[in-house]
C-alpha atoms as a PDB file:
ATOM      1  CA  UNK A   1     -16.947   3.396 -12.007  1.00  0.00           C
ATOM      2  CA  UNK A   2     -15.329  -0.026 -12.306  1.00  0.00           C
ATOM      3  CA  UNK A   3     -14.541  -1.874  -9.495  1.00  0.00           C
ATOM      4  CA  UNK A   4     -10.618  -2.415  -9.028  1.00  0.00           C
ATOM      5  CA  UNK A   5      -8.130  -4.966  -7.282  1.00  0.00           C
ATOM      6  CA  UNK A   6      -5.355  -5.469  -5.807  1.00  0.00           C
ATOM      7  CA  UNK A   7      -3.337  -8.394  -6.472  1.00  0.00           C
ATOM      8  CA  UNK A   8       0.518  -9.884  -5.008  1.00  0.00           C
ATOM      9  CA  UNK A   9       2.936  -7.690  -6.912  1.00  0.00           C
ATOM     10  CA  UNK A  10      -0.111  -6.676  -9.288  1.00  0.00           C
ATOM     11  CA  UNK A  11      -0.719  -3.504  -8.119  1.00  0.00           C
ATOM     12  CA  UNK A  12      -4.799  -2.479  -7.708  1.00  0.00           C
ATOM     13  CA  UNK A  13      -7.269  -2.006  -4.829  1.00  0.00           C
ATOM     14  CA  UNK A  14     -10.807  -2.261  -5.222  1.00  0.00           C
ATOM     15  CA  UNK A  15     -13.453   0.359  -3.526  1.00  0.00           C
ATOM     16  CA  UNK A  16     -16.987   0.603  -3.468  1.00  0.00           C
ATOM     17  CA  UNK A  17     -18.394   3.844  -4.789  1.00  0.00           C
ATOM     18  CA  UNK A  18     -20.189   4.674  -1.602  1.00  0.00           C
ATOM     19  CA  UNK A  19     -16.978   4.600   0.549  1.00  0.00           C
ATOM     20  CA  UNK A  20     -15.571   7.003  -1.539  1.00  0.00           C
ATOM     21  CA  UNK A  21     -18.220   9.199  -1.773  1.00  0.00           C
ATOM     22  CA  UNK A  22     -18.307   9.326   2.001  1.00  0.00           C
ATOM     23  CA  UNK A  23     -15.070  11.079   2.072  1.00  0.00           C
ATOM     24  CA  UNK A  24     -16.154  13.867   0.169  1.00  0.00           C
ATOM     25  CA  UNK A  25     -14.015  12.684  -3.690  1.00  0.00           C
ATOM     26  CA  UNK A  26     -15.204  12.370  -6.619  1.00  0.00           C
ATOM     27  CA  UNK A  27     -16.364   8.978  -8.172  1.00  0.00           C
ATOM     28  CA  UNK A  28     -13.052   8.130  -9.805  1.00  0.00           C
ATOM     29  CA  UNK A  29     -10.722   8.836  -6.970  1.00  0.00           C
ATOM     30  CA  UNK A  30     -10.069   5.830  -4.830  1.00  0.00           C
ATOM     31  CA  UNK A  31      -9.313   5.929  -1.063  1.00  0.00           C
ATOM     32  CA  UNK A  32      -6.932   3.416   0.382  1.00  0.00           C
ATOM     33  CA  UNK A  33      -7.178   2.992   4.475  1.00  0.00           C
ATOM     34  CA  UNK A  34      -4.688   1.232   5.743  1.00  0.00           C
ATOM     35  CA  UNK A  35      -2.867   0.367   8.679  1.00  0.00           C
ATOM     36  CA  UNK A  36       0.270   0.230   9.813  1.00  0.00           C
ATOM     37  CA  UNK A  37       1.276  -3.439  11.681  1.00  0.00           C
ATOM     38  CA  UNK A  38       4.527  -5.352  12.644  1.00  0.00           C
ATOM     39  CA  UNK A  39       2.962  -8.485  11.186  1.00  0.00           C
ATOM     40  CA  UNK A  40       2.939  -6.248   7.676  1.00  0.00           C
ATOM     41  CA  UNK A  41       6.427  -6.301   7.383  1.00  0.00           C
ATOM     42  CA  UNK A  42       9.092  -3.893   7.729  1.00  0.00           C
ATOM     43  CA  UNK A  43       7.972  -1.036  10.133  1.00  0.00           C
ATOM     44  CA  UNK A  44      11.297   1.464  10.870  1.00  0.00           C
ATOM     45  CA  UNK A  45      12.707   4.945  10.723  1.00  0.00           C
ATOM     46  CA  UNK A  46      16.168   4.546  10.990  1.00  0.00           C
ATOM     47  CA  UNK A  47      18.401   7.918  11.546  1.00  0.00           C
ATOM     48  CA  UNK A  48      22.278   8.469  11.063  1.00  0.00           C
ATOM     49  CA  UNK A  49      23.841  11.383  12.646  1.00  0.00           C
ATOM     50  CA  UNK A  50      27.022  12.543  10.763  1.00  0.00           C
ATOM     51  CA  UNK A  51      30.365  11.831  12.794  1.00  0.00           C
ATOM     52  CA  UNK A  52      30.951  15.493  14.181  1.00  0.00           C
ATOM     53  CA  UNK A  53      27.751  14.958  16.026  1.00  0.00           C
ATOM     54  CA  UNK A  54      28.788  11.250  17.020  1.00  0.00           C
ATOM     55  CA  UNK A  55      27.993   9.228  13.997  1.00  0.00           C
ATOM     56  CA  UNK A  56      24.961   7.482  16.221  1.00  0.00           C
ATOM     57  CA  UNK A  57      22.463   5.561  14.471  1.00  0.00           C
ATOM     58  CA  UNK A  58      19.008   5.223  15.753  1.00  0.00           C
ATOM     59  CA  UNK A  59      16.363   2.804  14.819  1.00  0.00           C
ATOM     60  CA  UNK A  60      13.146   3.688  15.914  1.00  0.00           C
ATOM     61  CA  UNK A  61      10.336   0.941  15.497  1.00  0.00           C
ATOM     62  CA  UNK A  62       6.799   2.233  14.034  1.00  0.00           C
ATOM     63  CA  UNK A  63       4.538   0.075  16.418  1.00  0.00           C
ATOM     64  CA  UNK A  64       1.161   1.321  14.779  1.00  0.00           C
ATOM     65  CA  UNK A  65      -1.198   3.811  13.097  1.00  0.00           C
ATOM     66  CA  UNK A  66      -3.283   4.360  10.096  1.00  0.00           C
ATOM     67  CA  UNK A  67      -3.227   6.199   6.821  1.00  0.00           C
ATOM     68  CA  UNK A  68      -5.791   7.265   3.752  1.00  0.00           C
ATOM     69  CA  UNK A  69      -4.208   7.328   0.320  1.00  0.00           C
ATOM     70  CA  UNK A  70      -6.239   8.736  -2.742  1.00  0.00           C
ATOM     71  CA  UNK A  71      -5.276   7.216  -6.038  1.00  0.00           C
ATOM     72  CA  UNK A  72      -6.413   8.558  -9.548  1.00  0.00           C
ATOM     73  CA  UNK A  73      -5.931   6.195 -12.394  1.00  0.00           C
ATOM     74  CA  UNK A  74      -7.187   8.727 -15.058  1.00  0.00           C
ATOM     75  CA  UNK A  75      -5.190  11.775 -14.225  1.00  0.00           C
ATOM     76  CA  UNK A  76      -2.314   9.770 -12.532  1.00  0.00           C
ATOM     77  CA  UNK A  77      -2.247  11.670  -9.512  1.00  0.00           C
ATOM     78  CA  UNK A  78      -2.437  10.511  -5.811  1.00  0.00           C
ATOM     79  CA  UNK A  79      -2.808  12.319  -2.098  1.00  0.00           C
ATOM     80  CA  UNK A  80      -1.869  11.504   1.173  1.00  0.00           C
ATOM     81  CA  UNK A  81      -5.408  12.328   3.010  1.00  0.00           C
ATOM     82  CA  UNK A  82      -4.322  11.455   6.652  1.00  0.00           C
ATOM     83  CA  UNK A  83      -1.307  10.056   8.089  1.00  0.00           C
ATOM     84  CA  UNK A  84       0.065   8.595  11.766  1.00  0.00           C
ATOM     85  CA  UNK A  85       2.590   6.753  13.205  1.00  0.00           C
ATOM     86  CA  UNK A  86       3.233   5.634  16.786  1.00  0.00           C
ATOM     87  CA  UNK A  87       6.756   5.556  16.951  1.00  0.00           C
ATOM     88  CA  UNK A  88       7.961   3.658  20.905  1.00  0.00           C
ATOM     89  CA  UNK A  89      10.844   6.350  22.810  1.00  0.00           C
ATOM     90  CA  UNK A  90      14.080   6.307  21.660  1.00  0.00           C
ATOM     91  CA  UNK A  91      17.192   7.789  23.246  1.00  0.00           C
ATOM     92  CA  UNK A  92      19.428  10.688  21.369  1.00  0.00           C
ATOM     93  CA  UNK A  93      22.457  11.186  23.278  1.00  0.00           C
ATOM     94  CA  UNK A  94      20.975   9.768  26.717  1.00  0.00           C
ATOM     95  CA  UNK A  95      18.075  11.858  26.442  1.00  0.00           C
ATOM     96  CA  UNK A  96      14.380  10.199  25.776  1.00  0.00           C
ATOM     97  CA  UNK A  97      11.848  11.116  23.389  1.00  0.00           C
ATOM     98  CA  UNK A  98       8.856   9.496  24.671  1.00  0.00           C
ATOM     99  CA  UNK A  99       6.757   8.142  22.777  1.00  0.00           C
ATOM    100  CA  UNK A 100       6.321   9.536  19.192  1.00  0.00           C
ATOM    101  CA  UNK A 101       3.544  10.331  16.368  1.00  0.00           C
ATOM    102  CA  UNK A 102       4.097  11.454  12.871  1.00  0.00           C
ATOM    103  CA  UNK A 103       1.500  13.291  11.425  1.00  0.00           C
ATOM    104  CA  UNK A 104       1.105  14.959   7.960  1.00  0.00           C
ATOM    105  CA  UNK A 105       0.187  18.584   8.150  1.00  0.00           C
ATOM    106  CA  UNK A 106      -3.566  18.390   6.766  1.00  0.00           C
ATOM    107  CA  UNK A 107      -3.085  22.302   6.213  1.00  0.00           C
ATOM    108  CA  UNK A 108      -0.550  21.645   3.451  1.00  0.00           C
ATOM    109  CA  UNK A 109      -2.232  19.486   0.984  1.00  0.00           C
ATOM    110  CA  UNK A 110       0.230  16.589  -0.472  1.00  0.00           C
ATOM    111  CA  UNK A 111       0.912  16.554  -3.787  1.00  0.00           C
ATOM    112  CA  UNK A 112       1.923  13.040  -6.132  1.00  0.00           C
ATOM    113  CA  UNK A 113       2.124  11.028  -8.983  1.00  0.00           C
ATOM    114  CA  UNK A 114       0.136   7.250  -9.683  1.00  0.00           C
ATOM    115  CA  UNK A 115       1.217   4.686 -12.249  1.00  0.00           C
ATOM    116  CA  UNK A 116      -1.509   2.458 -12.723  1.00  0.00           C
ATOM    117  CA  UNK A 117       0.191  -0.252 -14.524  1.00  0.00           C
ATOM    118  CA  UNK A 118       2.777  -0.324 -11.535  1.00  0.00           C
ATOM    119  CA  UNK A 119       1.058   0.411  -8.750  1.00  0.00           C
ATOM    120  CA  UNK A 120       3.519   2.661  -7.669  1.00  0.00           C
ATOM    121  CA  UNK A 121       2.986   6.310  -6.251  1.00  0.00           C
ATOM    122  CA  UNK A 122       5.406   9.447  -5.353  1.00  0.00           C
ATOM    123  CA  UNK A 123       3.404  11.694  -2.902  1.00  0.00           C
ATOM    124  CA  UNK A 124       5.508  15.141  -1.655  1.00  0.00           C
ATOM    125  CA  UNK A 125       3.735  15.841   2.163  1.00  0.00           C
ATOM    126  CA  UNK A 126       4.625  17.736   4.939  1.00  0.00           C
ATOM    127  CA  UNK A 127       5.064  15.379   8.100  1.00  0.00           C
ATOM    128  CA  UNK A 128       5.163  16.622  12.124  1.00  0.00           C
ATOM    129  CA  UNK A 129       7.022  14.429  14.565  1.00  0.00           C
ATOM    130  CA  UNK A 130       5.613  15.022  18.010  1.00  0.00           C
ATOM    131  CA  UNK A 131       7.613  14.133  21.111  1.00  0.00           C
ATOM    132  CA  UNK A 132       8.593  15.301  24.615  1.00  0.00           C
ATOM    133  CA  UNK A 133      11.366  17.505  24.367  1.00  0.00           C
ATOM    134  CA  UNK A 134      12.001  17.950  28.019  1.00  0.00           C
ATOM    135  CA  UNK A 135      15.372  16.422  28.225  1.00  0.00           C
ATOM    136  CA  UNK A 136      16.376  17.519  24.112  1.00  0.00           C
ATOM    137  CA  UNK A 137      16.396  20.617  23.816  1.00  0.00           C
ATOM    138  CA  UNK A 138      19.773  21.127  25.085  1.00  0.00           C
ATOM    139  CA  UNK A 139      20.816  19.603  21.892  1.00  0.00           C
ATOM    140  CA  UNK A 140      18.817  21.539  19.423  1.00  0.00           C
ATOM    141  CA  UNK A 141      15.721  18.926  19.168  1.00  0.00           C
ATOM    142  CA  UNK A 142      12.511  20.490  19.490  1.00  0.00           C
ATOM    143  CA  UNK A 143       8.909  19.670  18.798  1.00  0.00           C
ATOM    144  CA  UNK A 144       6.974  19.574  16.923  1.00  0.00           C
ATOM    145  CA  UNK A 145      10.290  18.713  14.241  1.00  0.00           C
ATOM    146  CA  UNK A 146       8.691  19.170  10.695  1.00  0.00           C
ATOM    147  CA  UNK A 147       9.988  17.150   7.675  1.00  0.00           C
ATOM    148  CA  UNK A 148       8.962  18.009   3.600  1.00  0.00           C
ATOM    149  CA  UNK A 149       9.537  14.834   2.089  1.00  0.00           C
ATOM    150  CA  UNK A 150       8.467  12.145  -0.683  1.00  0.00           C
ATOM    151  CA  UNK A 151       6.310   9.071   0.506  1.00  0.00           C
ATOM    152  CA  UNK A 152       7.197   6.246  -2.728  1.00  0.00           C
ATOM    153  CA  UNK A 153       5.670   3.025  -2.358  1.00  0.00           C
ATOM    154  CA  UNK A 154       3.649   0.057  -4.062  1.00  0.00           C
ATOM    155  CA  UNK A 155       0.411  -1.117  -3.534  1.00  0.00           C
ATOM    156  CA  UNK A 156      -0.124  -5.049  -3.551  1.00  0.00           C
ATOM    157  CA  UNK A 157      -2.885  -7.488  -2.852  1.00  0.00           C
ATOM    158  CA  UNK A 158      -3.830 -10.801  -2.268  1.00  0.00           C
ATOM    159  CA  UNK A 159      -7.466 -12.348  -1.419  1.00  0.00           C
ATOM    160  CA  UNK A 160      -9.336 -10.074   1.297  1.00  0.00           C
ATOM    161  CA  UNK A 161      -5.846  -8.206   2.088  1.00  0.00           C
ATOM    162  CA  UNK A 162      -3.899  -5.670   0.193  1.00  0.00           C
ATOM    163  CA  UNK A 163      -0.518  -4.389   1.554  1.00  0.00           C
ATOM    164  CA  UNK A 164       1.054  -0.966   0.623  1.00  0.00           C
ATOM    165  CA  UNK A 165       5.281  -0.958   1.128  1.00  0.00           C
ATOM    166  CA  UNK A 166       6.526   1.924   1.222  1.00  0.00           C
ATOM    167  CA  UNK A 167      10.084   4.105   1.228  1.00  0.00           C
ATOM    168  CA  UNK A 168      10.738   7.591   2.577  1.00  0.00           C
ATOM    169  CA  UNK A 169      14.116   8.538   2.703  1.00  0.00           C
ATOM    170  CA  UNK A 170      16.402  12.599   3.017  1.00  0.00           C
ATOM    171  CA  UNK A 171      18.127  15.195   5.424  1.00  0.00           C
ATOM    172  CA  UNK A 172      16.328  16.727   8.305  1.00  0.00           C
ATOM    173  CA  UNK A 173      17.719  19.941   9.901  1.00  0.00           C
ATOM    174  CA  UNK A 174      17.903  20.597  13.743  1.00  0.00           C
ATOM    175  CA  UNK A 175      19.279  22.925  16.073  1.00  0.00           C
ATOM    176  CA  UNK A 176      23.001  21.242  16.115  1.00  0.00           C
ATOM    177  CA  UNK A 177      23.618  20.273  12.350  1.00  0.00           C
ATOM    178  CA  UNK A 178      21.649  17.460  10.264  1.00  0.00           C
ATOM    179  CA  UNK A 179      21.010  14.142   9.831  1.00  0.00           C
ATOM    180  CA  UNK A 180      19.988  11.316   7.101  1.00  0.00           C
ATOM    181  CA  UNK A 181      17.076   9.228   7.196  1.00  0.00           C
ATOM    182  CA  UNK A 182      15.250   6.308   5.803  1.00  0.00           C
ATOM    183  CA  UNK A 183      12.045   4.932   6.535  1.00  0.00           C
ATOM    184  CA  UNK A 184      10.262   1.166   5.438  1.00  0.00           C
ATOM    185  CA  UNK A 185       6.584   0.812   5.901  1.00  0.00           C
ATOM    186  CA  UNK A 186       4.374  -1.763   5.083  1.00  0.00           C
ATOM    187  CA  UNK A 187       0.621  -1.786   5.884  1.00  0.00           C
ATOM    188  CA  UNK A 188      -2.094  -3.660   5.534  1.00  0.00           C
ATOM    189  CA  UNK A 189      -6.074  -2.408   3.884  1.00  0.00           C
ATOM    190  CA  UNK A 190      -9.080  -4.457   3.410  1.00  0.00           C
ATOM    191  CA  UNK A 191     -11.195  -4.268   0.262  1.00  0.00           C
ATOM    192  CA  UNK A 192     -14.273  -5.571  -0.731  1.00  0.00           C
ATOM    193  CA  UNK A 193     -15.841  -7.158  -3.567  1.00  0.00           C
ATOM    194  CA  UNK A 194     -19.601  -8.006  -4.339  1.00  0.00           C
ATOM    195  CA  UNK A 195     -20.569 -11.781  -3.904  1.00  0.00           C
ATOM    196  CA  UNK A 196     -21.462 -11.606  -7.537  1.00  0.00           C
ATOM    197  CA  UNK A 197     -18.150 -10.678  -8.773  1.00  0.00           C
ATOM    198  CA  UNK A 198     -14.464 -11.806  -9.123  1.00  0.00           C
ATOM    199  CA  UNK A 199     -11.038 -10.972 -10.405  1.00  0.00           C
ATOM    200  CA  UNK A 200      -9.920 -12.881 -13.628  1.00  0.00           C
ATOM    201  CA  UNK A 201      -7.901 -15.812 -12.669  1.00  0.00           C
ATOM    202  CA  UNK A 202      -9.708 -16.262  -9.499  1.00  0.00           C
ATOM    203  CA  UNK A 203     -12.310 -19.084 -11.021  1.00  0.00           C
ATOM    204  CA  UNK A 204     -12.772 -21.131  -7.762  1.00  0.00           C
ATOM    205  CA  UNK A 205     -13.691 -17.811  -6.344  1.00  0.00           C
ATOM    206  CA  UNK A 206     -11.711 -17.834  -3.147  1.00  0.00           C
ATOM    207  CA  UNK A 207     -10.484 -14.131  -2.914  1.00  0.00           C
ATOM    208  CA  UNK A 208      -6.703 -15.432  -3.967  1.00  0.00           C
ATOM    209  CA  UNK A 209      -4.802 -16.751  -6.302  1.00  0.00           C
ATOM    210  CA  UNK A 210      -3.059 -19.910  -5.836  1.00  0.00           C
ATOM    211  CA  UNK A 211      -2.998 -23.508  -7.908  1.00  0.00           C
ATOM    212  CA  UNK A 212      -6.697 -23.938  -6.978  1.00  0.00           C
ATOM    213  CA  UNK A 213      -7.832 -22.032  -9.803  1.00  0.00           C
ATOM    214  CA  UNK A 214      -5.718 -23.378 -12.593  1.00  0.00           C
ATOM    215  CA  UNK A 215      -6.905 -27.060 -11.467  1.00  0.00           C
ATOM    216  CA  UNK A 216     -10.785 -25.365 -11.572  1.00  0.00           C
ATOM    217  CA  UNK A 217     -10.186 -23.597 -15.040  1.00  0.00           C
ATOM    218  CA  UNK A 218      -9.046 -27.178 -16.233  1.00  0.00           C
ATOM    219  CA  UNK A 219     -11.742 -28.994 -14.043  1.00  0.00           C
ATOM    220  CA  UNK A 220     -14.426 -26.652 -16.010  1.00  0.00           C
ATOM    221  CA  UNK A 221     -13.264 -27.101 -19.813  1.00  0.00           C
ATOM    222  CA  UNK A 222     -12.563 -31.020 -19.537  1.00  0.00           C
ATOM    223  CA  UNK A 223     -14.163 -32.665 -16.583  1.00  0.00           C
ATOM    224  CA  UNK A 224     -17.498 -31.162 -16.460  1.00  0.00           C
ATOM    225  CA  UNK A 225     -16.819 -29.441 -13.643  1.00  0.00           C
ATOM    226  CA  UNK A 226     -18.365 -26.333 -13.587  1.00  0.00           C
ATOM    227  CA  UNK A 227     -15.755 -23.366 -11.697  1.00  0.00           C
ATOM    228  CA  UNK A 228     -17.790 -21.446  -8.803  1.00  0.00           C
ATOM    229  CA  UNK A 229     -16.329 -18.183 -10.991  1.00  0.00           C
ATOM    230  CA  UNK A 230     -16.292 -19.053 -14.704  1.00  0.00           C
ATOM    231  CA  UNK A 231     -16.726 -14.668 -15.360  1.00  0.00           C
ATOM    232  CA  UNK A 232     -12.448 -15.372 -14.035  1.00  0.00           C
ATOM    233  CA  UNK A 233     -11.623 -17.965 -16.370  1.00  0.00           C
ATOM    234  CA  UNK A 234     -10.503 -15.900 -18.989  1.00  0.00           C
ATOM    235  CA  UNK A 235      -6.994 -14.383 -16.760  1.00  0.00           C
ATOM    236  CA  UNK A 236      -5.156 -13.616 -19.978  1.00  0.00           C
ATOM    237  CA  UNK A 237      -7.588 -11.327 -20.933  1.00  0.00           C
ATOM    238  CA  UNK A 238      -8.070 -12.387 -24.739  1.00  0.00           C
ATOM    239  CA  UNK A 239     -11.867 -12.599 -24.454  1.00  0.00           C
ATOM    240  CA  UNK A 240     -11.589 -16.618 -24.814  1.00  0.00           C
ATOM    241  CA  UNK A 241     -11.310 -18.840 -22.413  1.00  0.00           C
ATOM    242  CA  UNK A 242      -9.288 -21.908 -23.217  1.00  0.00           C
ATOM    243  CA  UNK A 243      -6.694 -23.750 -22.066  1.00  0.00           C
ATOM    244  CA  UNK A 244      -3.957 -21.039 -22.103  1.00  0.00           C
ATOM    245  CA  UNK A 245      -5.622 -19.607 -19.422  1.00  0.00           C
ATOM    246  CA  UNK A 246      -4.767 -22.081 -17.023  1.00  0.00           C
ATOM    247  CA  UNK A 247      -1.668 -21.981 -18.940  1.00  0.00           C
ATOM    248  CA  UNK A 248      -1.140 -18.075 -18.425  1.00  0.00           C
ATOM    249  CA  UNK A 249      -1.729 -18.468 -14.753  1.00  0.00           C
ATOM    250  CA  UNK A 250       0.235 -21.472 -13.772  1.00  0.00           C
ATOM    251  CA  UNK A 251       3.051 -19.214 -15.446  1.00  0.00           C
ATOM    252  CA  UNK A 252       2.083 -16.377 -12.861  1.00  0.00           C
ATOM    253  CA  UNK A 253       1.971 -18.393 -10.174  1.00  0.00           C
ATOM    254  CA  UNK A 254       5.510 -20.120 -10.477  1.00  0.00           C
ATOM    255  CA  UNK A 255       7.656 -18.670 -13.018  1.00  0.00           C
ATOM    256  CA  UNK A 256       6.862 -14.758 -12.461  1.00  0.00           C
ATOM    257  CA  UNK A 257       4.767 -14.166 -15.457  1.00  0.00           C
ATOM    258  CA  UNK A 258       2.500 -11.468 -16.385  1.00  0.00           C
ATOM    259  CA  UNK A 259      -0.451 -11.183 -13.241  1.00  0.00           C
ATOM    260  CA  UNK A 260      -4.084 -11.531 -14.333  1.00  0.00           C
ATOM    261  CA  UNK A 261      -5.772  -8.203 -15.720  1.00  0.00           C
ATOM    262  CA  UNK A 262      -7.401  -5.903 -12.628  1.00  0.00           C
ATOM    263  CA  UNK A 263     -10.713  -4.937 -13.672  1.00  0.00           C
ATOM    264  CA  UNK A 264     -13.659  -6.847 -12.202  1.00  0.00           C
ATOM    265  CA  UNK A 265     -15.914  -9.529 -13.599  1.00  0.00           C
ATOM    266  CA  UNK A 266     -19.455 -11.000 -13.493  1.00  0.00           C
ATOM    267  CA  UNK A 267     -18.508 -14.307 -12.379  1.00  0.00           C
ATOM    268  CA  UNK A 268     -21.684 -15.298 -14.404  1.00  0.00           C
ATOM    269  CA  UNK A 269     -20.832 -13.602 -17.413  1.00  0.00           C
ATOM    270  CA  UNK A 270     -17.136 -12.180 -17.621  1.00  0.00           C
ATOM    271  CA  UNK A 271     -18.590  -9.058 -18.497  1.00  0.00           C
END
């Protein structure tokens, strides 16, 4: 299996056959772990009760938890393996929730969709929200509350860290009436990469992308300067490596061209 990347707004993560293995898939599924964080970025349910049940709108902060993602680039398919998310209390009409997980129901497996060349997934899961009910009830809330719905989101990437953003959005149903949702999620994986290997574009071989490696691509072809990663000089992928590389990837870097390829490389060889 090839390795793979992950890249910023070039969607790819790279896993070591042995991890995946360890969770029971076959070779050419990968598994994403990643965690949910504040620092990520955007981390919020936010609810809207219709305006015969008071038109209230809650935000409720996700303040941590962790996920495992399968991704098939082959069959363009993906699974939501595990899921939580500490959500902090909230009030509904006065009445706390304590604190609150979401779960996805392991029982019914999650179906979805993977488009390589986007990065972009669609998985359909069941999810439980656990909380105390104690003071809800009154008004219909119960738990466990369970919610079918479709997990959409992106996988980027840059150096050591990959992030994963991520929409959810529909109606729940409760004892009173219903209510819209939407949730943003962002969180954060680590990958890893053999010593011996790099992703085209990275020639200074720094686990990112930045003006470094254009000035080391250049550096190598007319200053003698050899690049620590000359297997990544060749980032537009036309099996030369010239001077429209550096070219092609100052281009990425400032004026939103096409990202390096994903696959791995030899940083001896290219190959």
């Amino acid at each position: 299996m090839k390795t793979r990347f992950v890249r910023l707004s070039v969607p790819m993560v790279a896993f070591a056959a042995a991890s995946m293995l360890s969770v029971g898939l076959v070779a050419h599924d990968e598994v994403l772990t990643a965690n949910f964080t504040p620092e990520a970025g955007p981390n919020e349910y936010v609810v809207q009760f219709p305006a015969e049940l008071g038109g209230q709108l809650i935000q409720m902060p996700i303040t941590g938890g962790q996920f495992k993602l399968s991704i098939n680039e082959e069959e363009g398919t993906s699974q939501i393996l595990t899921w939580r998310q500490d959500i902090e209390p909230i009030a509904i009409y006065d009445a706390s929730t304590g604190p609150i997980t979401v779960t996805v129901d392991e029982t019914q497996p999650s179906e979805g969709t993977y488009n390589a060349a986007s990065g972009s997934f669609a998985v359909t899961a069941s999810f439980i929200l656990a909380f105390d009910d104690t003071q809800l009830r009154s008004f219909g809330f119960t738990s466990p509350f369970v919610l079918t719905a479709t997990e959409r989101g992106t996988i980027y990437g840059v150096g050591q860290i990959g992030t994963i953003g991520m929409h959810l959005s529909g109606k729940g149903k409760f004892g009173l009436g219903e209510f819209s949702y939407t949730c943003r999620t962002t969180a954060l994986f680590d990958y890893t990469l053999p010593p011996s290997d790099g992703q085209p574009g990275d020639a200074n071989h720094d686990r990112k992308f930045d003006i470094a490696d254009p000035v080391a691509i250049l550096g190598d072809l007319f200053l003698g300067a050899p690049a620590a990663c000359p297997g990544a000089m060749n980032c537009n992928d036309d099996s030369l490596t010239d001077l429209a590389d550096a070219v092609y990837l100052l281009n990425y870097l400032f004026l939103g061209g096409t990202p390096p390829p994903r696959h791995s490389v030899a940083c001896a060889s290219g190959q």
